[in-house]
N, C-alpha and C. Protein backbone atom coordinates (compact mmCIF):
# COMPACT_ATOMS: atom_id res chain seq x y z
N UNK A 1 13.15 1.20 -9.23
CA UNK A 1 12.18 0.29 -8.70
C UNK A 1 11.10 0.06 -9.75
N UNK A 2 10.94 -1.30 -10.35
CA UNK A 2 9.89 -1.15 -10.98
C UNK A 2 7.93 -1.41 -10.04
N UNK A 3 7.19 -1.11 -10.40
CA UNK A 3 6.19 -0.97 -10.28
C UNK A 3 5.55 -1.10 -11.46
N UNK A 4 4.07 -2.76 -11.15
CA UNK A 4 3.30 -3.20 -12.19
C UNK A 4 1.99 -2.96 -11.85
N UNK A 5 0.96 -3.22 -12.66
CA UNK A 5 -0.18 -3.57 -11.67
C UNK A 5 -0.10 -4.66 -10.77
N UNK A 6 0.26 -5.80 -10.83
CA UNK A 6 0.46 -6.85 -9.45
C UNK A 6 1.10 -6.53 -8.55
N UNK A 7 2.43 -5.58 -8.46
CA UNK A 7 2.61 -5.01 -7.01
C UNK A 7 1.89 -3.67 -6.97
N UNK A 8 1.09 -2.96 -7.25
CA UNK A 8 0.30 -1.81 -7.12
C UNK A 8 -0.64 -2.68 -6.03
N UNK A 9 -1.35 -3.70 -6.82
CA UNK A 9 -2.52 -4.38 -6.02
C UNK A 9 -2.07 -4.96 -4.99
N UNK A 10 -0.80 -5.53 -4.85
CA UNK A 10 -0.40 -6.44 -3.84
C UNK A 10 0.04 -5.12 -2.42
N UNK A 11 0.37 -4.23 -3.01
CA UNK A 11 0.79 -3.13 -1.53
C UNK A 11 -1.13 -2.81 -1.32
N UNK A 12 -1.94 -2.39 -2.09
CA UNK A 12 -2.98 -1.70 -1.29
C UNK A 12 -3.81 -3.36 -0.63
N UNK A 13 -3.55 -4.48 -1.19
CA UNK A 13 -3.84 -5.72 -0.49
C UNK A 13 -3.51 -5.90 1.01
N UNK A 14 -2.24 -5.55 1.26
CA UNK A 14 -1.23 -5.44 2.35
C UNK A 14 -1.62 -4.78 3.54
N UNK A 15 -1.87 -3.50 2.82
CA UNK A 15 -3.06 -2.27 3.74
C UNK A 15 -3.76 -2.49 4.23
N UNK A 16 -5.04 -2.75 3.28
CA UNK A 16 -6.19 -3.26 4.03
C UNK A 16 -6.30 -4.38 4.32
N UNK A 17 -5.21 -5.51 4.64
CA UNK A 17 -5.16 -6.59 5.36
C UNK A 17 -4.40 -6.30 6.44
N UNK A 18 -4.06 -4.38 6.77
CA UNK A 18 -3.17 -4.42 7.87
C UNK A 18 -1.40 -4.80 8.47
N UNK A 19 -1.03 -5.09 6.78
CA UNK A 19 0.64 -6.04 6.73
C UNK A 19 0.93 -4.62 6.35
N UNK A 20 0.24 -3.63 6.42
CA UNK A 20 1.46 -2.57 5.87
C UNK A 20 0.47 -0.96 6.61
N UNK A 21 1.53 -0.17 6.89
CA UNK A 21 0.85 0.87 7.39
C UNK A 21 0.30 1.80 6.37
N UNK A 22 -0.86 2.89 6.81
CA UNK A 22 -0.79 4.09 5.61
C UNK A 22 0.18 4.64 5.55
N UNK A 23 1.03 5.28 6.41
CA UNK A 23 2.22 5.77 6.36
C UNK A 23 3.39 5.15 5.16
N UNK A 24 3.47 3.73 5.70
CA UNK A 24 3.93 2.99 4.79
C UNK A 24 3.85 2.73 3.38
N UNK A 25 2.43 2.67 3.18
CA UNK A 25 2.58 3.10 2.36
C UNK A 25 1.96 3.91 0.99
N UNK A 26 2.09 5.14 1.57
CA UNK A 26 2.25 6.54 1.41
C UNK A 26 3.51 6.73 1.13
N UNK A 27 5.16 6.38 1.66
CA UNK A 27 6.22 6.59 1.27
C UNK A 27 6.30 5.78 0.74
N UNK A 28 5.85 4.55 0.30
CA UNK A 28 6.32 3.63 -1.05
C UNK A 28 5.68 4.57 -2.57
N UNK A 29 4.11 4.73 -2.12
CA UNK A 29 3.89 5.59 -3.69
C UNK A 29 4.85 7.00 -3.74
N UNK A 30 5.13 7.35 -2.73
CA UNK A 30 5.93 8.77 -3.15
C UNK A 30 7.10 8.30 -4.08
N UNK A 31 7.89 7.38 -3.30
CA UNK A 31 9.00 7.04 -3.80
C UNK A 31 8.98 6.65 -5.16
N UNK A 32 7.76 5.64 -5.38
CA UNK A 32 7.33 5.30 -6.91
C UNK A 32 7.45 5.97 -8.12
N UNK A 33 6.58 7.58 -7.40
CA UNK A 33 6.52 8.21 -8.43
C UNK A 33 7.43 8.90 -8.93
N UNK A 34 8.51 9.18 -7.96
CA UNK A 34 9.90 9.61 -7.88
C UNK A 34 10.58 8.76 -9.07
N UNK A 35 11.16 7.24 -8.83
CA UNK A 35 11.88 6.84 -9.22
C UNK A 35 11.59 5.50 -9.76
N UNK A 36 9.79 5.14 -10.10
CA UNK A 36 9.33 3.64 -10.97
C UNK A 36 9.50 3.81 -12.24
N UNK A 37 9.90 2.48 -12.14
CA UNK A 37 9.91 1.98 -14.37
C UNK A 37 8.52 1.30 -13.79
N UNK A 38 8.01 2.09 -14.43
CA UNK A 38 6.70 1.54 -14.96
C UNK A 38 5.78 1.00 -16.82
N UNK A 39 5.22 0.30 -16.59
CA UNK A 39 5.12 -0.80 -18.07
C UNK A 39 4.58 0.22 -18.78
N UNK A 40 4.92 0.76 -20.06
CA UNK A 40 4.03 2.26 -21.06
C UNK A 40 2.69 2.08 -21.06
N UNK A 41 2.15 0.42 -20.85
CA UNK A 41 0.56 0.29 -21.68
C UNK A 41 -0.07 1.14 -19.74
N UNK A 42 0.47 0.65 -18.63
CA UNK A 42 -0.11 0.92 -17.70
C UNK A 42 0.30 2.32 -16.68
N UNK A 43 1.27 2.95 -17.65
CA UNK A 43 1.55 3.69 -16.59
C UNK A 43 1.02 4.88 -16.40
N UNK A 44 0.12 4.98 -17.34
CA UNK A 44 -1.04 6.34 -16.74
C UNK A 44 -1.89 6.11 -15.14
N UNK A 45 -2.10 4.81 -15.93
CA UNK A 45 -2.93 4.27 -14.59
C UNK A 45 -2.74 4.37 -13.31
N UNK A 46 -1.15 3.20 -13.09
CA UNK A 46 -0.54 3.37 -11.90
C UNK A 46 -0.02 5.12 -11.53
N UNK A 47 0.49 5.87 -12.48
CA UNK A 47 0.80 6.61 -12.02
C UNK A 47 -0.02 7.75 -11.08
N UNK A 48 -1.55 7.82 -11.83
CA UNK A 48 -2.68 8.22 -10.87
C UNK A 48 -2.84 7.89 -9.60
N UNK A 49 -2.50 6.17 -9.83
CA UNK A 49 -3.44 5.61 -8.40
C UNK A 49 -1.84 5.95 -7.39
N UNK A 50 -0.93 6.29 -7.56
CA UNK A 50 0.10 6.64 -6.82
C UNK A 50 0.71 7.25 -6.74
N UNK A 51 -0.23 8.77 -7.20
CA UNK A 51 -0.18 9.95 -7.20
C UNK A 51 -1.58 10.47 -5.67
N UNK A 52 -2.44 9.59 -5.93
CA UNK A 52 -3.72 9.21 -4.86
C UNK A 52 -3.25 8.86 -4.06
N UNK A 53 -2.48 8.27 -3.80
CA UNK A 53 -2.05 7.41 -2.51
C UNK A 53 -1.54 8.29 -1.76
N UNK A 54 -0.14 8.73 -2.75
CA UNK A 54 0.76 9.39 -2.08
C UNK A 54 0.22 11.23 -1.48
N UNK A 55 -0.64 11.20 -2.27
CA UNK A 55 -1.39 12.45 -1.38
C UNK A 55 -2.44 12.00 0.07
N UNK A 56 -2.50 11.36 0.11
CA UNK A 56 -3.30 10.90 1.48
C UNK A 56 -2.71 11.08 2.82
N UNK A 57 -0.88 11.57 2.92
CA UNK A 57 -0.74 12.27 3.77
C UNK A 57 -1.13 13.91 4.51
N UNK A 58 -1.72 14.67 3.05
CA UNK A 58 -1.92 15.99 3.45
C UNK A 58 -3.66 15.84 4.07
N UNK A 59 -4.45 14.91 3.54
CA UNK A 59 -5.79 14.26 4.20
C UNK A 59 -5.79 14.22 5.75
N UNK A 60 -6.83 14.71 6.01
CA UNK A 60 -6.98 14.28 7.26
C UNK A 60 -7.90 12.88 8.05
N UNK A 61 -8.52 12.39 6.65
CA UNK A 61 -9.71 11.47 7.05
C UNK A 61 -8.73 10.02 5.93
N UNK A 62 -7.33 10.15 5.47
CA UNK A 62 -6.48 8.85 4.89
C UNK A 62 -6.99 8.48 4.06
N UNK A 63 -6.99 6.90 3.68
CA UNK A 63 -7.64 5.78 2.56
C UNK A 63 -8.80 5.62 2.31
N UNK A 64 -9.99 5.84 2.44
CA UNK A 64 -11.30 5.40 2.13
C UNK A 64 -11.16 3.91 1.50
N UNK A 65 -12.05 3.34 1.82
CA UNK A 65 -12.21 1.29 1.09
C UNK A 65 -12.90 1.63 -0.41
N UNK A 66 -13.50 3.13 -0.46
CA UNK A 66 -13.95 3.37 -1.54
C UNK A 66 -13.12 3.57 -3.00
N UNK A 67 -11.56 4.76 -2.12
CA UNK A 67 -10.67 4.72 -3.30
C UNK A 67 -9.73 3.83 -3.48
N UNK A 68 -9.95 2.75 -2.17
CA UNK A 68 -8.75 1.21 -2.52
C UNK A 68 -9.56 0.67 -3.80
N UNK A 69 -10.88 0.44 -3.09
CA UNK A 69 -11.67 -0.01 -4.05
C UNK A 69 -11.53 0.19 -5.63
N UNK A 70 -11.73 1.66 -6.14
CA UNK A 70 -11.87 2.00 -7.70
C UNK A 70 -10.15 1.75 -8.28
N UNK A 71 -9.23 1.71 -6.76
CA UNK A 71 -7.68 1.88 -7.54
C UNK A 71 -7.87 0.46 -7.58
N UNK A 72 -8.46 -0.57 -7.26
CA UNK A 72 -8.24 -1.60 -7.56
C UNK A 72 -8.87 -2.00 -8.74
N UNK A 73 -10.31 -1.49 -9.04
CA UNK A 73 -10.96 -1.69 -10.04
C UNK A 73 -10.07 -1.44 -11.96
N UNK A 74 -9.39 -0.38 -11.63
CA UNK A 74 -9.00 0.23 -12.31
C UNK A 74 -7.58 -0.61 -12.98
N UNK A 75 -6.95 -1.32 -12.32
CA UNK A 75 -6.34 -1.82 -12.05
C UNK A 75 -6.46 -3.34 -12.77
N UNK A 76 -7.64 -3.69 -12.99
CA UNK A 76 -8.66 -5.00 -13.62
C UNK A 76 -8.99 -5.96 -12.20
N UNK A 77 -8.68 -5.80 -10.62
CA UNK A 77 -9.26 -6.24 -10.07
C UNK A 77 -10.55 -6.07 -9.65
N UNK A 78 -11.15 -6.81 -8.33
CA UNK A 78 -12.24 -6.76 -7.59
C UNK A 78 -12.45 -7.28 -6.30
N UNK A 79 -12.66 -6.30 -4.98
CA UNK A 79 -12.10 -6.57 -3.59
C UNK A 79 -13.44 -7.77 -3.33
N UNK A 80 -12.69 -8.52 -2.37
CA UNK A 80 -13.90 -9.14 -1.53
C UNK A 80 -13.59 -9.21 -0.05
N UNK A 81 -14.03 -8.99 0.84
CA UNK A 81 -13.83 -8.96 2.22
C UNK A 81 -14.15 -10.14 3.05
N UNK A 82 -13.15 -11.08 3.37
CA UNK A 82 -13.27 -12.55 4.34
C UNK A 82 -13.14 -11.39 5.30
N UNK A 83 -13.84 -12.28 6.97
CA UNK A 83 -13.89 -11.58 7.94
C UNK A 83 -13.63 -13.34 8.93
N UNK A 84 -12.88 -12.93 9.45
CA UNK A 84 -12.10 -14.60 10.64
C UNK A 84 -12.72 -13.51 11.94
N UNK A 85 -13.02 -14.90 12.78
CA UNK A 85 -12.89 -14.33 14.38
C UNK A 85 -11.28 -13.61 14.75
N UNK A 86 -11.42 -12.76 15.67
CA UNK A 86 -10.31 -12.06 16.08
C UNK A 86 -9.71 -12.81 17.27
């Protein structure tokens, strides 16, 4: 499976837009780190932020918006939060 930064950002996007569970994915970074081709210039990076992830099952308090946040930063993005009526 490869894994870039654009699908790194696009699964924790997913999350906190609710298209994907923590659970979910929590077994995508496990699996990642298991078995991603990841790009040499980035794969320290990703491999941290989904090494983070994938420990958020032994957590009892999950994702914080704080560490989506810096894995995104890190990443060269920057979150912004639209809010629609429900």
């Amino acid at each position: 499976m490869k894994i870039n930064r654009q699908i790194l950002v696009e699964k924790i996007k997913n999350y906190l837009n609710h298209q994907l569970s923590l659970d979910e994915l929590i077994d995508w970074a496990e699996n990642g780190l298991m078995e991603a081709d990841l790009p040499a210039k980035d794969a320290p990076k990703i491999s941290a932020a989904l090494a983070q992830i994938g420990l958020m099952n032994v957590r009892e308090f999950g994702l914080t918006w704080e560490e989506c946040d810096k894995i995104l930063h890190e990443m060269g993005y920057t979150a912004h939060i639209e809010l629609h009526p429900a």
